[in-house]
Structures are given as C-alpha cells and as structure tokens.
Protein backbone atom coordinates (compact mmCIF):
# COMPACT_ATOMS: atom_id res chain seq x y z
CA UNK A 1 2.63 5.22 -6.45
CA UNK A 2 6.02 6.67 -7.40
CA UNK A 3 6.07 5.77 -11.10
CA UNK A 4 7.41 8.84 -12.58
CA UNK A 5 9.49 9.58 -9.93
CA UNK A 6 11.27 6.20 -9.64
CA UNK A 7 12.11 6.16 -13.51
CA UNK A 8 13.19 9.74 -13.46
CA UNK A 9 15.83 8.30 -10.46
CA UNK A 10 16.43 5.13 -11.91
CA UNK A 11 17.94 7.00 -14.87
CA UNK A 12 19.37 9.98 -12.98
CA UNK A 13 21.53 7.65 -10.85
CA UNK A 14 22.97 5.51 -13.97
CA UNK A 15 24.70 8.48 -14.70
CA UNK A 16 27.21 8.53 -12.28
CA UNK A 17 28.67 4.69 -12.53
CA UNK A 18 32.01 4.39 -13.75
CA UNK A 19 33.16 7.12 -11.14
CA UNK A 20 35.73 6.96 -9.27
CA UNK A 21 34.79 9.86 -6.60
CA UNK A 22 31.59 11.72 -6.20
CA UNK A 23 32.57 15.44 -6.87
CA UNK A 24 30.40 18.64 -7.28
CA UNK A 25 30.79 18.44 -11.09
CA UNK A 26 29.98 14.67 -11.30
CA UNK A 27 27.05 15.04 -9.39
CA UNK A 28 25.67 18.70 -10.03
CA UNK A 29 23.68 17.49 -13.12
CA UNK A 30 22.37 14.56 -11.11
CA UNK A 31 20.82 17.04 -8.29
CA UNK A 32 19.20 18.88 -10.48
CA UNK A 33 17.37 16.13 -11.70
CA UNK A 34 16.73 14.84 -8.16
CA UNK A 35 15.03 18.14 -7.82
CA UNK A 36 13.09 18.71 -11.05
CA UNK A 37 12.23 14.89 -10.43
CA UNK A 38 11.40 16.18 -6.79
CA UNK A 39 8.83 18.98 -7.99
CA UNK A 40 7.58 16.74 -10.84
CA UNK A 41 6.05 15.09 -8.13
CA UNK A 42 4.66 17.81 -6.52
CA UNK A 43 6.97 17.89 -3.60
CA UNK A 44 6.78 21.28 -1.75
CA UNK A 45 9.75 23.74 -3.22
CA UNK A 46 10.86 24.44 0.29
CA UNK A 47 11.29 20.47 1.03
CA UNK A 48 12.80 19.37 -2.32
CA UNK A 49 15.22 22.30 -1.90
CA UNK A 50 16.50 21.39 1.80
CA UNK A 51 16.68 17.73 0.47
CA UNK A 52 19.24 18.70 -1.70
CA UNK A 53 21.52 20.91 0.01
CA UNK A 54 21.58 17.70 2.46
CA UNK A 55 22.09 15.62 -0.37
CA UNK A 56 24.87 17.39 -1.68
CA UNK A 57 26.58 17.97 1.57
CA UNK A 58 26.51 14.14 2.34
CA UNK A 59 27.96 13.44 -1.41
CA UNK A 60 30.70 16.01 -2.40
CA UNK A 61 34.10 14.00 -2.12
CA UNK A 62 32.84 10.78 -0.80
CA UNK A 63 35.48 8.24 -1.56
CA UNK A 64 34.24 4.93 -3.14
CA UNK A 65 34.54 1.77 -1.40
CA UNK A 66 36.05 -0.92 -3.11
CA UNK A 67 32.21 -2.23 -2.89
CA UNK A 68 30.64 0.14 -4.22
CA UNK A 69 30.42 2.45 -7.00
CA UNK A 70 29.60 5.87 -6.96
CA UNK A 71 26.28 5.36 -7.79
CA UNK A 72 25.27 3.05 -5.20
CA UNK A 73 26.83 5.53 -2.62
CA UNK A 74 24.64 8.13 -4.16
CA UNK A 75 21.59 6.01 -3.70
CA UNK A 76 22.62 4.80 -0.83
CA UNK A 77 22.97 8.75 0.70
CA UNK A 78 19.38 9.45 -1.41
CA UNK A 79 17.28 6.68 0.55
CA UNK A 80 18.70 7.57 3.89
CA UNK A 81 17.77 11.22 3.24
CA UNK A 82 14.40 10.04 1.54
CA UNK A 83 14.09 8.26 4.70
CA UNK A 84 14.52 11.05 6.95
CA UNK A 85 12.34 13.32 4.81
CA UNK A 86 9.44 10.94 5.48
CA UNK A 87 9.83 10.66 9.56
CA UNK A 88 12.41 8.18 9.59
CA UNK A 89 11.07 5.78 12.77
CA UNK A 90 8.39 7.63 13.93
CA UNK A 91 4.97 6.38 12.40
CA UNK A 92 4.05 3.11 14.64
CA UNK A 93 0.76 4.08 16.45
CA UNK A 94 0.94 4.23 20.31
CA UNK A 95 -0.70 0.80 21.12
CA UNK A 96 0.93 0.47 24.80
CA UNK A 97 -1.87 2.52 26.91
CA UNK A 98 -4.38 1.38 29.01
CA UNK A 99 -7.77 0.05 27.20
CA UNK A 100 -10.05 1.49 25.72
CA UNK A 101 -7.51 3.22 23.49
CA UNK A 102 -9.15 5.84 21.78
CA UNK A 103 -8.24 7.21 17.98
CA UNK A 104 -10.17 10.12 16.68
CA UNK A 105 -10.60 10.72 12.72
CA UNK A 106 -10.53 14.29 11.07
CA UNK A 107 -9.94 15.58 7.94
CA UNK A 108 -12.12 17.62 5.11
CA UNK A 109 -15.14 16.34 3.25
CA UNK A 110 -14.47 14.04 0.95
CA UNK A 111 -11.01 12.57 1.71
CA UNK A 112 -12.20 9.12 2.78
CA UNK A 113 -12.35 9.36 6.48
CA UNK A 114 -14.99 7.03 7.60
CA UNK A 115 -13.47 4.58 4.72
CA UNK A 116 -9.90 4.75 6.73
CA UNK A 117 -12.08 4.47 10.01
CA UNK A 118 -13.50 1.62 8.87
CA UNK A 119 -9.87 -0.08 7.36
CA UNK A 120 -8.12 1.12 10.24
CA UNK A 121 -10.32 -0.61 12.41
CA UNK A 122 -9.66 -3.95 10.23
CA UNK A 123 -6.22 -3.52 10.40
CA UNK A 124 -5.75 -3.10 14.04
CA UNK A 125 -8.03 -6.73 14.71
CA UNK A 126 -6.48 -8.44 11.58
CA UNK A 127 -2.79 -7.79 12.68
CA UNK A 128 -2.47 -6.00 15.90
CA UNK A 129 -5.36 -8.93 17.22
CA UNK A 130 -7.71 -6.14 19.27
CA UNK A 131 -11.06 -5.91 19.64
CA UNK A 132 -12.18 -2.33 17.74
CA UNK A 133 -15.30 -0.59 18.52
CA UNK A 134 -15.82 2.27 15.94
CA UNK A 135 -18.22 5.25 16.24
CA UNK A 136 -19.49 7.90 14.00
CA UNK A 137 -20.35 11.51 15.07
CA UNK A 138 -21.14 12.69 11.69
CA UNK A 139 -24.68 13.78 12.16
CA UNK A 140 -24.30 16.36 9.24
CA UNK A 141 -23.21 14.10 6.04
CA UNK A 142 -26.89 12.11 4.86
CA UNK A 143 -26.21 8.16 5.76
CA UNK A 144 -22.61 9.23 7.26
CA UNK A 145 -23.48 6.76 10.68
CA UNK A 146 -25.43 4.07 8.34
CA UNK A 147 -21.89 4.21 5.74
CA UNK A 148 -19.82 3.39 8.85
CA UNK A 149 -22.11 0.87 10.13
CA UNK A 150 -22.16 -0.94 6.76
CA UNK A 151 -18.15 -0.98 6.89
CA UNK A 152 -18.16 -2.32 10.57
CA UNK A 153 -20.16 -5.07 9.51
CA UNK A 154 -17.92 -5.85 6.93
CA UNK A 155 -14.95 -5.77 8.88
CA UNK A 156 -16.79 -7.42 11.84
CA UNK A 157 -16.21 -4.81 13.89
CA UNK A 158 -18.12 -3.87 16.87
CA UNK A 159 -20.61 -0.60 16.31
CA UNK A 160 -21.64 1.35 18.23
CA UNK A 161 -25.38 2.80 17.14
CA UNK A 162 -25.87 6.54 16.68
CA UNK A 163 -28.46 8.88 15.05
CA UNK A 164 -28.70 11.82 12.98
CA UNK A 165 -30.71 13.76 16.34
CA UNK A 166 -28.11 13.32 18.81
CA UNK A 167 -25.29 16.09 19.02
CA UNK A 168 -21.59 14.78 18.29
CA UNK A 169 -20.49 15.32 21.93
CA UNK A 170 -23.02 12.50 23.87
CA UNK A 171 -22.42 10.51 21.03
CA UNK A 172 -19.34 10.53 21.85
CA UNK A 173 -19.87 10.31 25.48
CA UNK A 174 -21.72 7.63 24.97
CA UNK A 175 -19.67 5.42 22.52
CA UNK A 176 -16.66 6.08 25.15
CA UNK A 177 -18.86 4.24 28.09
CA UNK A 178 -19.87 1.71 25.76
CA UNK A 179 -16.40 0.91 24.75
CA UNK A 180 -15.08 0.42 28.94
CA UNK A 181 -18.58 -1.63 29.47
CA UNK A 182 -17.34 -3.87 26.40
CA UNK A 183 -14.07 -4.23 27.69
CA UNK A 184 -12.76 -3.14 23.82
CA UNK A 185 -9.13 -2.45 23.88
CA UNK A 186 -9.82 0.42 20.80
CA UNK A 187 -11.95 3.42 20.33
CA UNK A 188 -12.31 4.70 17.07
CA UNK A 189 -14.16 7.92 16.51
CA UNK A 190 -15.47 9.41 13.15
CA UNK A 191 -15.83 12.62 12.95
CA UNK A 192 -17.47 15.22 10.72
CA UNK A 193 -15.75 16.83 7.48
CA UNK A 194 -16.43 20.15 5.92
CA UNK A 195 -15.36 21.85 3.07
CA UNK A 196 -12.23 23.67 4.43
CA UNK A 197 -10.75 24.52 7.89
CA UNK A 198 -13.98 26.41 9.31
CA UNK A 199 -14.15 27.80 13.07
CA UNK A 200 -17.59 25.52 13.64
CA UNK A 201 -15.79 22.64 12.64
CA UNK A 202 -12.78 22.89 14.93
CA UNK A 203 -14.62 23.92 17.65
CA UNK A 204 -16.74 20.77 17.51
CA UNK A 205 -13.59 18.59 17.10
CA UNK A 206 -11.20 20.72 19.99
CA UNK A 207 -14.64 19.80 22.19
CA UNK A 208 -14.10 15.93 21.14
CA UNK A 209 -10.98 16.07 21.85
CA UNK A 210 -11.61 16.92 25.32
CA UNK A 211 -13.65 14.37 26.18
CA UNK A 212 -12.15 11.66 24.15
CA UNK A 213 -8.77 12.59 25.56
CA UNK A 214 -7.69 10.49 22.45
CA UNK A 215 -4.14 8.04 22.43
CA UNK A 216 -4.02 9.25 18.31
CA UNK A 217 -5.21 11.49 16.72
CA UNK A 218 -5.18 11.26 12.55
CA UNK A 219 -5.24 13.66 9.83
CA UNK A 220 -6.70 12.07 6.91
CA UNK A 221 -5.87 13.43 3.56
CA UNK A 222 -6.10 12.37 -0.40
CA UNK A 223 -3.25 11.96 -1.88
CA UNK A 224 -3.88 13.32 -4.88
CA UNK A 225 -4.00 16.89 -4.34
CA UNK A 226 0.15 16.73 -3.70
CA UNK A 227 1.63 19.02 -1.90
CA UNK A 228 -1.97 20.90 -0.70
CA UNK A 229 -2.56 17.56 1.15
CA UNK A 230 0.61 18.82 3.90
CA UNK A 231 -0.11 22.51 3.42
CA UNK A 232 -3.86 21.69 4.97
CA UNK A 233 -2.60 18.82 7.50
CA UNK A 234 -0.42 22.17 9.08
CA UNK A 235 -3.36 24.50 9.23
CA UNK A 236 -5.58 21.75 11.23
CA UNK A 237 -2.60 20.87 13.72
CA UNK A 238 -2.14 24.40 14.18
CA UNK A 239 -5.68 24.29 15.93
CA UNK A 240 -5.57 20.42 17.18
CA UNK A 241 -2.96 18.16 18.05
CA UNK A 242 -2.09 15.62 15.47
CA UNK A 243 -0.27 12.48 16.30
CA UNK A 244 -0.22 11.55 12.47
CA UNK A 245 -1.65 11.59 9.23
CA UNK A 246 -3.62 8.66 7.14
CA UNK A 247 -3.03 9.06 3.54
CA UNK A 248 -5.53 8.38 1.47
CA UNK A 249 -5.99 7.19 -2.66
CA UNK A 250 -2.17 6.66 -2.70
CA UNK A 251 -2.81 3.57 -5.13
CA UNK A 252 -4.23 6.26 -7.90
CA UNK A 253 -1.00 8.86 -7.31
CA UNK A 254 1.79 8.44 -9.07
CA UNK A 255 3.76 11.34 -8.16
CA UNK A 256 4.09 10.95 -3.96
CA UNK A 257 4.06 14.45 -3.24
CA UNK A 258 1.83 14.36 -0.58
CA UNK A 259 4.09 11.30 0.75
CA UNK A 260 7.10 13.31 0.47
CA UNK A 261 5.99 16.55 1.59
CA UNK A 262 3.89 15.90 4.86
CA UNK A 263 6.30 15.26 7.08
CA UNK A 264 8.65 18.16 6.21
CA UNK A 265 5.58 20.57 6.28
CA UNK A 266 3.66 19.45 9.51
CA UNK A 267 6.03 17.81 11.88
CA UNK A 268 3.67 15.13 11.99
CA UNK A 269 4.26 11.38 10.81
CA UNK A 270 2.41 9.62 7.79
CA UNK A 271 1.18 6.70 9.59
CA UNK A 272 -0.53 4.96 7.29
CA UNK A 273 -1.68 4.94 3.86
CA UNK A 274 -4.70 3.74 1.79
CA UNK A 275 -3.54 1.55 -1.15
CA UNK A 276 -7.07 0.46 -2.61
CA UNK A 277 -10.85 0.69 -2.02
CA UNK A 278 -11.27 -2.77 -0.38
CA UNK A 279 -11.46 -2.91 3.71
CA UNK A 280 -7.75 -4.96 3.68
CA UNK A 281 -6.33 -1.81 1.21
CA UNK A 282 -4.42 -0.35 4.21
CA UNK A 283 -0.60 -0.49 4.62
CA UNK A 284 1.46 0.64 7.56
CA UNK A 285 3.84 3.62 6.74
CA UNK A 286 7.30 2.30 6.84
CA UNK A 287 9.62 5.58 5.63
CA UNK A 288 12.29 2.79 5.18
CA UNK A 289 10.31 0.57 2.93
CA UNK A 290 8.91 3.80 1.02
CA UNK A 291 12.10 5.23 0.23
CA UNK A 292 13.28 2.05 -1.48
CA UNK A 293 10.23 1.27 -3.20
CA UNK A 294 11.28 5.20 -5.00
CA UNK A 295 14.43 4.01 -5.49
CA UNK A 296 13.35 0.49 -7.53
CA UNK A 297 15.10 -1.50 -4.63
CA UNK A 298 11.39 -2.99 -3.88
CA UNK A 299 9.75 -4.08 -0.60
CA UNK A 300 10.40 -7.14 0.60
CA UNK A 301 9.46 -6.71 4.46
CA UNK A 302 5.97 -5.50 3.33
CA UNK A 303 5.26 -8.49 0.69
CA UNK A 304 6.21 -11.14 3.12
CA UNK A 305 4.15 -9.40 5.64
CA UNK A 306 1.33 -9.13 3.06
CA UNK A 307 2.05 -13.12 2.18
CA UNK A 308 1.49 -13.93 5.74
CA UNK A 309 -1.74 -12.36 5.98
CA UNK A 310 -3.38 -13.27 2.83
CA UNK A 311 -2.44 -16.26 1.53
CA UNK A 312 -4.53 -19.41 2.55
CA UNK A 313 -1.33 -21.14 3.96
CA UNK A 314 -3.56 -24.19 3.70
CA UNK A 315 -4.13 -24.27 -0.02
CA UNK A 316 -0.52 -23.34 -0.43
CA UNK A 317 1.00 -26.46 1.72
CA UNK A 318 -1.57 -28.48 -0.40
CA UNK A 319 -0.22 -27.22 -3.44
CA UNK A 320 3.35 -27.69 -2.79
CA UNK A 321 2.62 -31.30 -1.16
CA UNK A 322 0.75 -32.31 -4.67
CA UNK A 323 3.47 -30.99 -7.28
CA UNK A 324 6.57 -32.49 -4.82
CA UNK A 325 4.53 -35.87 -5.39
CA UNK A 326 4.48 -35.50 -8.85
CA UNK A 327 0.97 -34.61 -9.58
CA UNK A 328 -0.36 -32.36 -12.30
CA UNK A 329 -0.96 -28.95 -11.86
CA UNK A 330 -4.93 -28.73 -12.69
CA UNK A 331 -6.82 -25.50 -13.75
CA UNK A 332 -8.38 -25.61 -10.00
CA UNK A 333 -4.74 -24.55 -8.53
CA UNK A 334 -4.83 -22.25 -11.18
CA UNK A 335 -8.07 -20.57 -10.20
CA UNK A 336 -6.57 -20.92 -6.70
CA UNK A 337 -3.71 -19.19 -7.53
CA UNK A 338 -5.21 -16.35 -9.55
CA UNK A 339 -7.12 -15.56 -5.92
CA UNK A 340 -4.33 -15.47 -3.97
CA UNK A 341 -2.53 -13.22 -5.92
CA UNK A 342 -5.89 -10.95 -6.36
CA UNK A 343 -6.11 -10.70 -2.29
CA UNK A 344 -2.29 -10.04 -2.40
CA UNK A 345 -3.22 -6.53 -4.68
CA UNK A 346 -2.63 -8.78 -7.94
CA UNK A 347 0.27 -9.14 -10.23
CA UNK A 348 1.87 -5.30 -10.01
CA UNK A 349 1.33 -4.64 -6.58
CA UNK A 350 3.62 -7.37 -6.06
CA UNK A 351 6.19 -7.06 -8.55
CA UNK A 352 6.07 -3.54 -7.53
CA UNK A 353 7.65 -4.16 -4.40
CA UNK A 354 10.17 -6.98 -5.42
CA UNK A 355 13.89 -5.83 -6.09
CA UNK A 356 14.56 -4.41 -9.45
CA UNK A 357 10.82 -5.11 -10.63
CA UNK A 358 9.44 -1.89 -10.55
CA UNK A 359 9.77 -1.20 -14.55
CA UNK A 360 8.90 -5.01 -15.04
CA UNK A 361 5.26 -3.41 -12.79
CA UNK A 362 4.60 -1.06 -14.78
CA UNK A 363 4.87 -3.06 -17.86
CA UNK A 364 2.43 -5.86 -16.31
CA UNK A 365 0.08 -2.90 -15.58
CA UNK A 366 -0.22 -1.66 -19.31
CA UNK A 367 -0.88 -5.00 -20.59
CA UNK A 368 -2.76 -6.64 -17.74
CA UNK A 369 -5.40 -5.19 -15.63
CA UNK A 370 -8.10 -6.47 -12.64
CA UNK A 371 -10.47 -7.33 -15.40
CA UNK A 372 -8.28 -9.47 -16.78
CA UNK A 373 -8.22 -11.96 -14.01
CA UNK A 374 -11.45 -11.97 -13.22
CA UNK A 375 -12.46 -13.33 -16.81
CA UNK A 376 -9.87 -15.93 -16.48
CA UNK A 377 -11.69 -16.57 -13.13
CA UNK A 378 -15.06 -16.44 -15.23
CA UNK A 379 -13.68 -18.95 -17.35
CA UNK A 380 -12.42 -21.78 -15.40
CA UNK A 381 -15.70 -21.13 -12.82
CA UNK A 382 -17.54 -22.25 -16.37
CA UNK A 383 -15.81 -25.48 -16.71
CA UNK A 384 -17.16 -28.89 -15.01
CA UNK A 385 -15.34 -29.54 -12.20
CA UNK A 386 -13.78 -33.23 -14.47
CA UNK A 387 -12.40 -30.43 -17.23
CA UNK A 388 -10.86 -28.32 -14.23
CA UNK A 389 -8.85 -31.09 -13.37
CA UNK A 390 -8.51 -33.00 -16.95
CA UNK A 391 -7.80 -29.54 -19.01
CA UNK A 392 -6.64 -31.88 -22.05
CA UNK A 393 -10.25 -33.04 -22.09
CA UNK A 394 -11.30 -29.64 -23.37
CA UNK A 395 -12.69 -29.95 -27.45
CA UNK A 396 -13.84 -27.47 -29.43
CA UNK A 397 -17.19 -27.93 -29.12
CA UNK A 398 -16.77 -28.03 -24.97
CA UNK A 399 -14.30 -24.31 -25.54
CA UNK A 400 -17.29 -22.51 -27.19
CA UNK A 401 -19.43 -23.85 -24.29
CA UNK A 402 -17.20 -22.30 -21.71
CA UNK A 403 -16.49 -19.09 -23.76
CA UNK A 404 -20.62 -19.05 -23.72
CA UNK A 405 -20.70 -19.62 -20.51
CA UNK A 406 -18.19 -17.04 -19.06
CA UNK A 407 -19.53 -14.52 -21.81
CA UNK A 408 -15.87 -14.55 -23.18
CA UNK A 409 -14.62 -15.40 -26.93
CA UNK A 410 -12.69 -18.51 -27.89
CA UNK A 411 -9.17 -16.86 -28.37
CA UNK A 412 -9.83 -15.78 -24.39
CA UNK A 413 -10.53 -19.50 -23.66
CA UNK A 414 -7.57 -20.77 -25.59
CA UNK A 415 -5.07 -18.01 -24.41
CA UNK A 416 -5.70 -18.78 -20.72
CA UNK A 417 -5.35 -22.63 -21.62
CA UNK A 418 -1.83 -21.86 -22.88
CA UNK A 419 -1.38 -19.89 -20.07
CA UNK A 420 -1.92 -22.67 -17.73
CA UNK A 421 0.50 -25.33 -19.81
CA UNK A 422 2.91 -22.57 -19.11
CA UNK A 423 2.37 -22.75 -15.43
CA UNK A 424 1.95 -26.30 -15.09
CA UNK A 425 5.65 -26.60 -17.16
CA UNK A 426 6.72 -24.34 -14.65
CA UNK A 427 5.28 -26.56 -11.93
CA UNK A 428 6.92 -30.00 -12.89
CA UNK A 429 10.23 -28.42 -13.06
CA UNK A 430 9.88 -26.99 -9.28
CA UNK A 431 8.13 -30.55 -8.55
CA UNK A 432 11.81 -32.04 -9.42
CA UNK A 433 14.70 -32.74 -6.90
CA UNK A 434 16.36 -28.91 -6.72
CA UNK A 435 13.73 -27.58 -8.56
CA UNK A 436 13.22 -24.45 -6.29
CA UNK A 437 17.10 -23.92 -5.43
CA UNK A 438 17.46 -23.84 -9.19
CA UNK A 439 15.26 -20.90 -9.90
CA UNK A 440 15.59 -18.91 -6.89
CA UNK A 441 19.43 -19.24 -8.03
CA UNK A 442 18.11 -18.06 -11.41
CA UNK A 443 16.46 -15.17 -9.52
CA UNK A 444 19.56 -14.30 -7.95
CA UNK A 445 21.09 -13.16 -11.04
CA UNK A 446 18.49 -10.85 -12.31
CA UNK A 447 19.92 -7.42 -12.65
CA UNK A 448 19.06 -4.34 -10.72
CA UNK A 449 18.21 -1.32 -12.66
CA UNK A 450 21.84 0.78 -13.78
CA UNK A 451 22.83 2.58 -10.71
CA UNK A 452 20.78 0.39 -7.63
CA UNK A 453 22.06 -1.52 -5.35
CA UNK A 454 21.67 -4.95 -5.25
CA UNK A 455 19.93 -6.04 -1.82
C-alpha cells in the first residue's frame, strides 16, 4: 500500500537538502508534487488541497536546526500533517463498557464485511484476549450465515446459529440474549449489504441499531475504489452513526486514497484495515505508523507487535540456543524460518515496514513472490528427515529425487541449497562472541532514502 506515493515523496523531498531555510520558492515546486502525488493516489481534491495550504503555512521561513536539514523539517511537518489528515489518535475501539460489548457491521455488497466480521472477531481474542460471539443477519445473500459460520470456526469463535427464515431483527434479538447467557464480553453483528445506499436497507440497519444499542459501529469499505470508498462512508453516516470505518483489500492498493481521504470526508476514524485474505490479515489503524510507512521511515511498533504474535518464540529460543553453541544451521531451521516469516506476511511485508526499506520491498516483491516460498517449502518437505539435517549429504542422484518429489527442477533444488549455505554463513558469524552487536552495528549505518529522517 503506498508504493507510488512513497517514491513520488521520497524523491520530492530530496529536493530540498542542501537548504539553508525553507522559503516559498524552495518549496513551491515541492508542493506541487505533494499534491499531484496527493491526487495520483486518488486523494479527494478538496483534502489534498487543504493539506497543502497547511503544509505550506507550517513550512514558509522555518529556520533549520543545526540538526536538521531542510528536508527533514519538511518531512517532519508532512507526517505530522499526514498524521492529522488520517485522525491523528482517534481510531482505538471503545473496549471499556460493560459486557456484552456489541459491534455492528455495515457496508455495501461486496466489500468484505462478513470477512472483517470474522478477522475482527480474531483479532479482538488473539490480542485484546475476549471471548467474541459473532452473528449474521444476512438472510438475503445465499450461504451469507453458513460463510460466517465457516470463518467462526476457523477463528474459534463462538457462533451463534441463524437461518435464512428468520427476519434480521429476532436474530438479532436473539444473538444479543445469547451473548449475556454466555457471559461473552463481545457482540459482533453482520449485517446485510446491497448494492448502494437504498431506503430498505437503512431502515433495516437504523432498526438494528436500536436494539443492538451497539458500543461501535463500522463502515466497511474496499479500498480500491479510492476516494468513492469516503464519498459512500459520508452518505451512510449521514443516515447511521458511525464510530469508524474498516478498510478493506488495502494489501492490493497501492495508491491509499481511500486511507487518506476518509477521515477528511466523513469525520469518522479508519479503525482498522484488512492487509490480506487470511483470518490474522487484520492490522490496527495507527495514523502515526501510516504516515511514516508513506514517508519510507517504516514501522517498527507494528513489526515488533506482529513478531510478538506470530513467531513461535519457542522455535526461536531453540534456534538461537543451537547456533550460540556452535551447531550447524540445518535445512529444518530453514524450513522453520521460511514459516515464520510466511505468518509474519513474508519477506516485503516486513521490509516494508523497516526504516529506509521500502524501495529495498518493492524490489523483493518483483523478484520474489508467495509461490516462491512455498516451493522452497515443497522442497525441503521432500527431503528425508537425515538430508534435512546433513544437507552436504545431498548427490545428484538424491537432488533429482527431491526435485521429483516436490514437482520442481534441479536448478530450483540447487538454488535453494545455495541459499541455505548463505544463511547458515550468516548463522556462524552471529553464533560468534559479538556476532549480533556486529551486524546490528552494520544495520545502523544503512542509509535512509535522500531527504528522510533517520529514526
């Protein structure tokens, strides 16, 4: 999300080091490529155009610090305004009522509601540690209830049993009485999606509403239809009241102008966003962390709080106790650590949100992809478990067994063997005495794109 945008910054804001003030000349060019960069993305022309004129008021004649140059001060005023734009502090859900808490789900047909129902429900056990109860009231969508039910099971979460026959308000009713006898702490309610804003449809949510009295309710909307996505989040709230909005499909958009416009249009609060079609592919919004992902500053916060989820912290300590003893690094901790990083969003998910990665993402994306690493997972899975851990063991004759076996070819067999002499080079040398202090000191003096600040 953000590609073209973050190069077209990246580039924008090199032009202005070697300043010694920010002036209206110095820095006219560079707003107008902050905006055309701004409705490149789809931004609405109303929003990109305030964000300048608060741009440029914050800039003209700021004196640089003997810290920082003028573009880092222009950044600097960019992601605090990109911040702002977004809903600066505003998009934690309201967890601190009394139980059950009740979330209701609307949106059109189509934009992945039951899906974020569903993901939302795993997210709130997974890190927020409640028990979720979610409910569907989508009697009009064939296999709507069964779709949510299949999702609930996935995400062991608890379900509560509807039918096509029953009208939306006792199923409602119902799942609502259910949730106090369970003693669940959250209510989530599906609703049904239509084609457009239609008077049937809001009538049969505003009656919901009602009864549900929900804690949140969420406006979820596709990313990829830009700046449409805030223009129809307005004309629902001006008929219900939104708490927030669930993005949706924001892994396949790589403009953000949904992102950067919904806020601005709706007075509403992105809350969350769907990064991915598996039940974990569900971030929290963070405006803060957003606005320097644009920037190529990365994400830090979010990848450690992604590490602590997802990595198996016991196959981790294992690894790091068997290279500090000097062990070999086998082709089973490879496998190991091919799916870890595939349940942290693989390789440019997570370079993406490192400092000063983001080109370095994109590269990895046009040369590696998911089906890459799941034939290298194809491949070692082929081996016997004594050529997993004895790789130089591996003949000819034994590589065109596991290319047969993994249905790969032989280069593919021999190019992830280099791969994992690489790794296991890479290994020994963090298995030695200052091994890690060395690299992460190595790290340290990467270079940030022209024009960043370093973090």
């Amino acid at each position: 999300m953000f590609q073209s945008l973050t190069e077209r910054l990246s580039s924008t804001l090199a032009v202005l080091t070697g300043k010694s003030k920010l002036t209206e000349d110095n820095i006219q060019d560079a707003l107008r490529d902050v905006r055309v960069s701004l409705l490149e993305a789809d931004v609405a022309l109303s929003v990109a155009k305030d964000f300048i004129e608060r741009v440029k008021a914050r800039a003209l004649g700021t004196e640089v610090s003997t810290s920082l140059s003028p573009g880092q001060v222009f950044v600097k005023i960019v992601n605090d305004e990109l911040t702002t734009l977004m809903g600066g502090g505003e998009s934690a859900l309201n967890l601190n009522v009394q139980p059950p808490m009740v979330i209701l789900m609307a949106g059109l047909q189509g934009a992945g509601k039951t899906t974020s129902t569903a993901k939302l429900g795993h997210w709130l056990k997974t890190r927020e540690k409640k028990s979720v109860m979610v409910a569907s009231t989508d009697v009009y969508r064939p296999a709507a209830i069964s779709q949510l039910g299949q999702l609930a099971d996935q995400a062991d979460l608890n379900f509560f049993i509807s039918s096509e026959d029953q009208k939306p308000i006792d199923i409602a009713r119902d799942a609502l009485a259910a949730a106090k006898k369970q003693f669940v702490d959250v209510l989530i309610v599906d609703t049904a999606g239509r084609l457009h804003v239609d008077s049937d449809m809001m009538s049969e949510i505003k009656d919901l509403h009602g009864l549900l009295v929900p804690s949140e309710t969420l406006f979820v909307v596709d990313a990829l239809t830009g700046q449409d996505a805030a223009n129809t989040a307005k004309s629902f709230g001006e008929v219900l009241p939104l708490t927030g909005v669930v993005l949706t499909k924001a892994d396949g958009d790589s403009r953000g102008g949904a992102a950067l416009s919904v806020r601005a249009v709706t007075g509403k609060p992105i809350k969350f966003m769907a990064v991915g079609e598996t039940i974990e592919a569900l971030e929290a919004f963070h405006p803060e962390r957003i606005a320097s992902r644009i920037l190529g500053m990365g994400d830090v916060m979010s990848l450690i709080e992604e590490a602590e989820q997802k990595i198996d912290k016991k196959k981790a300590k294992k690894l790091a106790q068997k290279i500090t003893r000097g062990k070999k690094f086998d082709l089973e901790d490879f496998r190991d650590q091919i799916q870890q990083m595939n349940n942290m969003g693989g390789i440019t998910n997570m370079l993406g949100k490192m400092p000063g990665m983001g080109q370095m993402a994109q590269t990895a994306q046009e040369k590696m992809n998911d089906t890459m690493f799941v034939q290298m997972e194809a491949i070692i899975n082929s081996m016997t478990p004594s050529e997993r851990r004895y790789p130089d063991s591996i003949n000819g004759s034994r590589k065109k067994r596991i290319a047969g076996g993994s249905g790969t070819q032989l280069q593919d067999v021999n190019r992830l063997l280099k791969q994992h002499k690489q790794m296991q080079k890479m290994m020994k040398k963090l298995g030695k005495k200052g091994g890690m202090a060395n690299m992460m000191r190595g790290m340290g003096g990467m270079q940030a794109p022209p024009g960043l600040p370093r973090r």
